[in-house]
PDB file of N, CA and C in Angstrom:
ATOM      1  N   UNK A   1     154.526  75.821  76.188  1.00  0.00           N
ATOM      2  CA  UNK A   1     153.286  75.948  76.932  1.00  0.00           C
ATOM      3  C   UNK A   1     152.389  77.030  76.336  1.00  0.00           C
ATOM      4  N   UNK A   2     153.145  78.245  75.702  1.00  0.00           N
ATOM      5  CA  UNK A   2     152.235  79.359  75.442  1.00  0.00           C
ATOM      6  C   UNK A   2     151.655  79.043  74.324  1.00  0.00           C
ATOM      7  N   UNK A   3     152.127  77.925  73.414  1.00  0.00           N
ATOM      8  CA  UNK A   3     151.651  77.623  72.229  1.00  0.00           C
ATOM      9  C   UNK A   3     150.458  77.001  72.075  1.00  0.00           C
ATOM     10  N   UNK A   4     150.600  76.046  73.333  1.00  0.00           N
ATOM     11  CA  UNK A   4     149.402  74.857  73.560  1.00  0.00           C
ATOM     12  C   UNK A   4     148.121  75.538  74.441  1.00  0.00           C
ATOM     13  N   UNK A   5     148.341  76.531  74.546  1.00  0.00           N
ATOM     14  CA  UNK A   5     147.219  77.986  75.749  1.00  0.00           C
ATOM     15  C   UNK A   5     146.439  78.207  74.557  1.00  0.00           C
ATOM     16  N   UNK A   6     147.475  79.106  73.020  1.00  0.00           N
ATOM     17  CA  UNK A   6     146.799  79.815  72.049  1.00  0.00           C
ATOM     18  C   UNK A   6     146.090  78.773  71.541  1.00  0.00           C
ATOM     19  N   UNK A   7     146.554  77.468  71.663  1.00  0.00           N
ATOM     20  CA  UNK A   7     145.575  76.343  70.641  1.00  0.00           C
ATOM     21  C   UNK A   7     144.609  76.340  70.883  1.00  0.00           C
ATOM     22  N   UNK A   8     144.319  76.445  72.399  1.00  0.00           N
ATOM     23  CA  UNK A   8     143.393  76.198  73.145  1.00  0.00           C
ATOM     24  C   UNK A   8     142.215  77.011  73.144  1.00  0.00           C
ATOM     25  N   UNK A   9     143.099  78.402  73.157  1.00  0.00           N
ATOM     26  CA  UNK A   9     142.277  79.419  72.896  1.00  0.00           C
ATOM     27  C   UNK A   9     141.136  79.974  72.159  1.00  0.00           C
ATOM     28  N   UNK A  10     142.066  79.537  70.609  1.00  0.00           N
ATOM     29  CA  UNK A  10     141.514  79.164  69.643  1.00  0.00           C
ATOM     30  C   UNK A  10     140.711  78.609  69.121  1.00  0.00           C
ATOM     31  N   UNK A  11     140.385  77.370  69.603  1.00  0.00           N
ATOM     32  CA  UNK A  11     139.441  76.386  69.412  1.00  0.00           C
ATOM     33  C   UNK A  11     138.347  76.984  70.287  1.00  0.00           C
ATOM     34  N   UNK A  12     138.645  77.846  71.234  1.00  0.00           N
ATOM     35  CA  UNK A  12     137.453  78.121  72.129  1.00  0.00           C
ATOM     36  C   UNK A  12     136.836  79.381  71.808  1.00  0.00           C
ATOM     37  N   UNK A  13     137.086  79.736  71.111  1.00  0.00           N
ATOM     38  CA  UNK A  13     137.123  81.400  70.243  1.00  0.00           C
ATOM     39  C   UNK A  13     135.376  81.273  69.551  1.00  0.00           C
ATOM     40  N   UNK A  14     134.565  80.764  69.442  1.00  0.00           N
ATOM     41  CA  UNK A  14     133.434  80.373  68.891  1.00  0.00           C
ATOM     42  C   UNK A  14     132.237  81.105  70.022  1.00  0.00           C
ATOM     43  N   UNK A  15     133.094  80.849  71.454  1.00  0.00           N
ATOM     44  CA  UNK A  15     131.729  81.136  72.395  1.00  0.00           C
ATOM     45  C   UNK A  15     130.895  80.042  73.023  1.00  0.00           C
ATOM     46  N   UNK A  16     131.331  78.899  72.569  1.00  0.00           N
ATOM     47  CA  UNK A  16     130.236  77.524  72.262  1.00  0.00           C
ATOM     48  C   UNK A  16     130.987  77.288  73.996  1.00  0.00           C
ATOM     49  N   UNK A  17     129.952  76.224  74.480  1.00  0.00           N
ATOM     50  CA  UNK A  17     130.765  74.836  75.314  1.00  0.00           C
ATOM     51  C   UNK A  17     131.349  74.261  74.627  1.00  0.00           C
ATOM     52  N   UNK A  18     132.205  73.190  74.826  1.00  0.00           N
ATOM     53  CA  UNK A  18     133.269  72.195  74.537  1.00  0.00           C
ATOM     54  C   UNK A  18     133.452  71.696  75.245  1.00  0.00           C
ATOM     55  N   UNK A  19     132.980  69.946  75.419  1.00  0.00           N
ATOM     56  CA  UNK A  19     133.612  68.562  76.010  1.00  0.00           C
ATOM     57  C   UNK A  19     135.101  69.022  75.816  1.00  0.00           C
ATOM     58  N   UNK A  20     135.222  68.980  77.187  1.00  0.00           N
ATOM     59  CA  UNK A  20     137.027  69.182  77.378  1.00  0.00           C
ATOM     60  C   UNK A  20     137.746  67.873  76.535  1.00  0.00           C
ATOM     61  N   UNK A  21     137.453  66.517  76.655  1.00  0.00           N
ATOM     62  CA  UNK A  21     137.657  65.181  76.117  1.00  0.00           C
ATOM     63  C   UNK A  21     138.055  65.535  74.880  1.00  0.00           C
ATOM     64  N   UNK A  22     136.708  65.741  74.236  1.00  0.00           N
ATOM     65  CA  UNK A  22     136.933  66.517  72.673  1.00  0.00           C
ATOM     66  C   UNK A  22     137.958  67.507  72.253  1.00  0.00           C
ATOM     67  N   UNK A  23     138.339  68.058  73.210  1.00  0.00           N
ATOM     68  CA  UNK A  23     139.132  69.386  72.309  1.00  0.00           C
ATOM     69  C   UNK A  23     139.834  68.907  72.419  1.00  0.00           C
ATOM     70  N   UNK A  24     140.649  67.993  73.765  1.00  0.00           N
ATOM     71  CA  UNK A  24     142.182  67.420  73.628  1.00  0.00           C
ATOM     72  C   UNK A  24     142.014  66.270  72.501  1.00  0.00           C
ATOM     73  N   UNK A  25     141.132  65.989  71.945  1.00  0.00           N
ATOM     74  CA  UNK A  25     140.903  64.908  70.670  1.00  0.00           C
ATOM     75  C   UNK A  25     141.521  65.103  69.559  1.00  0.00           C
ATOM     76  N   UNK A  26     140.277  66.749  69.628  1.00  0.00           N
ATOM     77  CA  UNK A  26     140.661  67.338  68.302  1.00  0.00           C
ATOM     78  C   UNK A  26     142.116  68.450  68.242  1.00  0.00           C
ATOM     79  N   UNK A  27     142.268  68.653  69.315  1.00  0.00           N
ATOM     80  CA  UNK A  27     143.721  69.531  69.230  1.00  0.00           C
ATOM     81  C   UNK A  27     145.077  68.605  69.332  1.00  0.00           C
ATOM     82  N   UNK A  28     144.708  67.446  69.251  1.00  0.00           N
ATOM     83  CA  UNK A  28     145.850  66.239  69.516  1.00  0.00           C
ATOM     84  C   UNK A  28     146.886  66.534  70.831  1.00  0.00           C
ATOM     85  N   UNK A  29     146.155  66.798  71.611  1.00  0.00           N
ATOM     86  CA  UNK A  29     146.975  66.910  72.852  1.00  0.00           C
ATOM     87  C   UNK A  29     146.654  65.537  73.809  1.00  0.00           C
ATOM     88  N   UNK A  30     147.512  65.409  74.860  1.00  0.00           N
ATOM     89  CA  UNK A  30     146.839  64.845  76.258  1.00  0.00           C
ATOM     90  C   UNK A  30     146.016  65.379  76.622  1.00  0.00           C
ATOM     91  N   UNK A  31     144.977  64.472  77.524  1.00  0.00           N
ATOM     92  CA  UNK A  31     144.046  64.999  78.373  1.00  0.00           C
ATOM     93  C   UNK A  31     144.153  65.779  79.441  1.00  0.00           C
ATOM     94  N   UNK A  32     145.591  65.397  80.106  1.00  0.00           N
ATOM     95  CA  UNK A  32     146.507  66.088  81.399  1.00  0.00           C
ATOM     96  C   UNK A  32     146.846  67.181  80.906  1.00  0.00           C
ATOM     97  N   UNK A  33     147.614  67.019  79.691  1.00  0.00           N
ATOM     98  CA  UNK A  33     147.978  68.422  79.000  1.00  0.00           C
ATOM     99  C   UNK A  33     146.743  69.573  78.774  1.00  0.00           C
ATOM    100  N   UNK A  34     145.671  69.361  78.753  1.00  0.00           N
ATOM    101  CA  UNK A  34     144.590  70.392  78.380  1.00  0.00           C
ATOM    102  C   UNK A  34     144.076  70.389  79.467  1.00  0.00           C
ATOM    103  N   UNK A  35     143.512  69.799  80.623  1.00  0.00           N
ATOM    104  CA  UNK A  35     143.259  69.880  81.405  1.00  0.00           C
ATOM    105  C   UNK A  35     144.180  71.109  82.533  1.00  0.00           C
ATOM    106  N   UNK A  36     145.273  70.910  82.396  1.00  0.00           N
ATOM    107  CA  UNK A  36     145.938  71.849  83.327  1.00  0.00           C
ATOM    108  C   UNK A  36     146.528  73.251  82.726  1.00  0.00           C
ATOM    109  N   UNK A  37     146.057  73.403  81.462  1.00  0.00           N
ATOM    110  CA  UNK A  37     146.005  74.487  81.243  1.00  0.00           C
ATOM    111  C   UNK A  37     144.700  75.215  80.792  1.00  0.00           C
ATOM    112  N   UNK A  38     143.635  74.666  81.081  1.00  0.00           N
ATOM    113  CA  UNK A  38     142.525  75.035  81.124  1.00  0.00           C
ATOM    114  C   UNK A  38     142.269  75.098  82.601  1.00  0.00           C
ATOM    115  N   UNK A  39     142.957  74.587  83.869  1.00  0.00           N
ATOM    116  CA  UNK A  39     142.624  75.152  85.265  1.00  0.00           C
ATOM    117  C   UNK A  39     143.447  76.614  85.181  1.00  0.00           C
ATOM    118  N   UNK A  40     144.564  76.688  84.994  1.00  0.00           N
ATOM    119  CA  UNK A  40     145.422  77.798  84.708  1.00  0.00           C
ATOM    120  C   UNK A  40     144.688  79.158  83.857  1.00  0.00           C
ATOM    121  N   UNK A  41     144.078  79.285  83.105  1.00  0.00           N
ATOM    122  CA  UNK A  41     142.979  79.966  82.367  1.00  0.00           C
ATOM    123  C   UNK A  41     141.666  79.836  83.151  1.00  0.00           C
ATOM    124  N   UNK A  42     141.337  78.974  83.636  1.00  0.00           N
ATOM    125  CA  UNK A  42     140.349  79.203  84.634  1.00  0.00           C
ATOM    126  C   UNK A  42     140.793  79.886  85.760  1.00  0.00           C
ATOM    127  N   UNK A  43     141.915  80.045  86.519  1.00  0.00           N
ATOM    128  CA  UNK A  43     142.569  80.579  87.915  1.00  0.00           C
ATOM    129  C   UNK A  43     142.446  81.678  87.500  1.00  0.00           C
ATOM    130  N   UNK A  44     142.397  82.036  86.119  1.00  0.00           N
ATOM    131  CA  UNK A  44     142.709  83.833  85.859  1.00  0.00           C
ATOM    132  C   UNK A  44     141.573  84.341  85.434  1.00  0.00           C
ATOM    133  N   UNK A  45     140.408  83.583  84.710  1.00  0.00           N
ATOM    134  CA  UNK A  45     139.215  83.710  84.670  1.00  0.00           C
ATOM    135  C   UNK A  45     138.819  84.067  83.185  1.00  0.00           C
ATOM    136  N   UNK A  46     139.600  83.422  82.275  1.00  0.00           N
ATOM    137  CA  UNK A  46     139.782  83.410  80.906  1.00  0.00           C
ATOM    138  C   UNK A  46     138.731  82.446  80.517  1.00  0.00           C
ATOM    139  N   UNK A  47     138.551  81.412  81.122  1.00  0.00           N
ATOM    140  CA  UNK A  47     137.703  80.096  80.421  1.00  0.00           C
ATOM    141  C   UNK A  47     136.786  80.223  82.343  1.00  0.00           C
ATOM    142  N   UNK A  48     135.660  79.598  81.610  1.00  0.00           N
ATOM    143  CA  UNK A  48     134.578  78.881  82.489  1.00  0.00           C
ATOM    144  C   UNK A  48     134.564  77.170  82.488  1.00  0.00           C
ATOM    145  N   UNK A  49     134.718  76.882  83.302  1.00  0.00           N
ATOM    146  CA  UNK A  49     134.879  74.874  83.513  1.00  0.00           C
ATOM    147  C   UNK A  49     133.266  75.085  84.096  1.00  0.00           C
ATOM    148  N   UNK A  50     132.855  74.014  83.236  1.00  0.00           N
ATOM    149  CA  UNK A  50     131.813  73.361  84.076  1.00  0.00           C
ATOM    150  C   UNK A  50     131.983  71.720  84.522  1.00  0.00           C
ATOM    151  N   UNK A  51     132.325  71.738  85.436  1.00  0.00           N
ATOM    152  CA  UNK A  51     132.754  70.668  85.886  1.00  0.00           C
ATOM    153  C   UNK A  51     132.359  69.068  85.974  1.00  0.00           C
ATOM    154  N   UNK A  52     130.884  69.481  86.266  1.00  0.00           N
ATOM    155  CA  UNK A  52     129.960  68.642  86.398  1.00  0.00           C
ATOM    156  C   UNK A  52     129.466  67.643  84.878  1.00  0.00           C
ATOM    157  N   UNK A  53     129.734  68.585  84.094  1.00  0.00           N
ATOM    158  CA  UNK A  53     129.562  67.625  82.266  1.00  0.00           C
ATOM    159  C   UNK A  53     130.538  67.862  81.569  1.00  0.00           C
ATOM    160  N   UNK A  54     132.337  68.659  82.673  1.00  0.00           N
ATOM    161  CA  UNK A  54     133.332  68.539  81.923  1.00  0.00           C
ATOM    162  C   UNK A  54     133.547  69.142  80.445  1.00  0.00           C
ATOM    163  N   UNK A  55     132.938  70.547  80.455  1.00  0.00           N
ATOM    164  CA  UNK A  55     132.819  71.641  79.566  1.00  0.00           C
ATOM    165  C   UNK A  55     133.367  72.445  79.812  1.00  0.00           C
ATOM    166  N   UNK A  56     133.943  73.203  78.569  1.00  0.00           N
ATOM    167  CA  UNK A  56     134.673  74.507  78.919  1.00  0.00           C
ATOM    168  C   UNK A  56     134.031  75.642  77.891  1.00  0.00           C
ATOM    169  N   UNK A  57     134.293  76.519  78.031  1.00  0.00           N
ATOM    170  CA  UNK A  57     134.078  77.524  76.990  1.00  0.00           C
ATOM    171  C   UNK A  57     134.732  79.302  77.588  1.00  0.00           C
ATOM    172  N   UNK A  58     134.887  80.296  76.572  1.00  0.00           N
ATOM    173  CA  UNK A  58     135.942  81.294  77.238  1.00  0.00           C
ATOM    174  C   UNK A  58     135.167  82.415  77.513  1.00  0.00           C
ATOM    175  N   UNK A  59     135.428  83.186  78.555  1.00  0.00           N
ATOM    176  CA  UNK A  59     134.979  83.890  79.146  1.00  0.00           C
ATOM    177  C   UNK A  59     134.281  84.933  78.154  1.00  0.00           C
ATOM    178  N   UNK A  60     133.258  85.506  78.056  1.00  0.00           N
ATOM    179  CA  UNK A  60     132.824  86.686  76.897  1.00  0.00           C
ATOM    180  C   UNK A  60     133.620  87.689  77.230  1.00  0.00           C
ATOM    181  N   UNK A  61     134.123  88.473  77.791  1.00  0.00           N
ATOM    182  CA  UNK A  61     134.487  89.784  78.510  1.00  0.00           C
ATOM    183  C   UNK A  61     136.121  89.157  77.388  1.00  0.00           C
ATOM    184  N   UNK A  62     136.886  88.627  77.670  1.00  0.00           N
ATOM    185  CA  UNK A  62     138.063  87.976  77.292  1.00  0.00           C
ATOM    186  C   UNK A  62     137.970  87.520  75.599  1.00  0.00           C
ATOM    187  N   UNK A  63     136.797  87.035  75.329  1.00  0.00           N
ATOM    188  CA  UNK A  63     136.313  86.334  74.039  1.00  0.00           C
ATOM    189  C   UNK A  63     136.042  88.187  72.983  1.00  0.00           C
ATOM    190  N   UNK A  64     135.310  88.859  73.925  1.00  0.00           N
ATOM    191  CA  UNK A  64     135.474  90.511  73.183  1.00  0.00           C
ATOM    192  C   UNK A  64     137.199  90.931  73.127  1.00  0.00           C
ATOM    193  N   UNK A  65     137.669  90.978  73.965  1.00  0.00           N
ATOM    194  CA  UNK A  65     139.027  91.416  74.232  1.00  0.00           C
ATOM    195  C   UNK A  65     139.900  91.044  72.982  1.00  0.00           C
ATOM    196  N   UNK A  66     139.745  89.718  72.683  1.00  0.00           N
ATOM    197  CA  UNK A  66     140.862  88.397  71.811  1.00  0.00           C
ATOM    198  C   UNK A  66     140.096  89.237  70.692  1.00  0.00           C
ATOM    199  N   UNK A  67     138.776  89.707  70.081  1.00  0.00           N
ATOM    200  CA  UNK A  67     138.589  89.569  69.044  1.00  0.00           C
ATOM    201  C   UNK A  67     139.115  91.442  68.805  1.00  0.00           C
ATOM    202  N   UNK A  68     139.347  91.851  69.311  1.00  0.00           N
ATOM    203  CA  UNK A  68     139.783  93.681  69.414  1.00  0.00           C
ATOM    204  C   UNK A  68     141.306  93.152  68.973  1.00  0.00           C
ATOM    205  N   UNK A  69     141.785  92.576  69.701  1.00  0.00           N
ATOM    206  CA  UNK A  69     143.379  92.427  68.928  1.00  0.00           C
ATOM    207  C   UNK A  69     143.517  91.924  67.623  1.00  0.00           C
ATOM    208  N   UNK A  70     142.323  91.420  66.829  1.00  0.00           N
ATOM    209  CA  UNK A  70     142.619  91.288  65.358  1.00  0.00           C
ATOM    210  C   UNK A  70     142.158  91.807  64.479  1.00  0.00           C
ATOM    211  N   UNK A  71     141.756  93.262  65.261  1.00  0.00           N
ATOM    212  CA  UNK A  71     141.328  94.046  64.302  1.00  0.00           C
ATOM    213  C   UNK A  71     142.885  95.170  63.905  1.00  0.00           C
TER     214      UNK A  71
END
């Protein structure tokens, strides 16, 4: 599970929106599979869902944070 979070992460690391559809496309996952760990990251307030056009993208505050650990 923690593997398929960082994938996720990753791909979301840009700042951009992302068609949720799309990322489980391009990350070769299920849709169920990304979906419920993108509510799980949303419960903690890591990612923003927009629900309504089914977009995600990661929180800035969190998106600064991720980029301090690779320095």
């Amino acid at each position: 599970m923690v593997f398929k979070i960082a994938m996720i992460l990753d791909a979301l690391s840009d700042g951009r929106w992302h068609n949720i559809a799309g990322l489980a496309k391009k990350l070769k996952l299920a849709g169920h599979e990304v979906e419920e760990r993108l509510e799980l990251l949303n419960k903690f307030e890591l990612v923003k869902i927009d629900g309504e056009d089914r977009e995600v993208k990661i929180n800035k505050d969190f998106q600064k944070l991720s980029e301090l650990s690779t320095i």
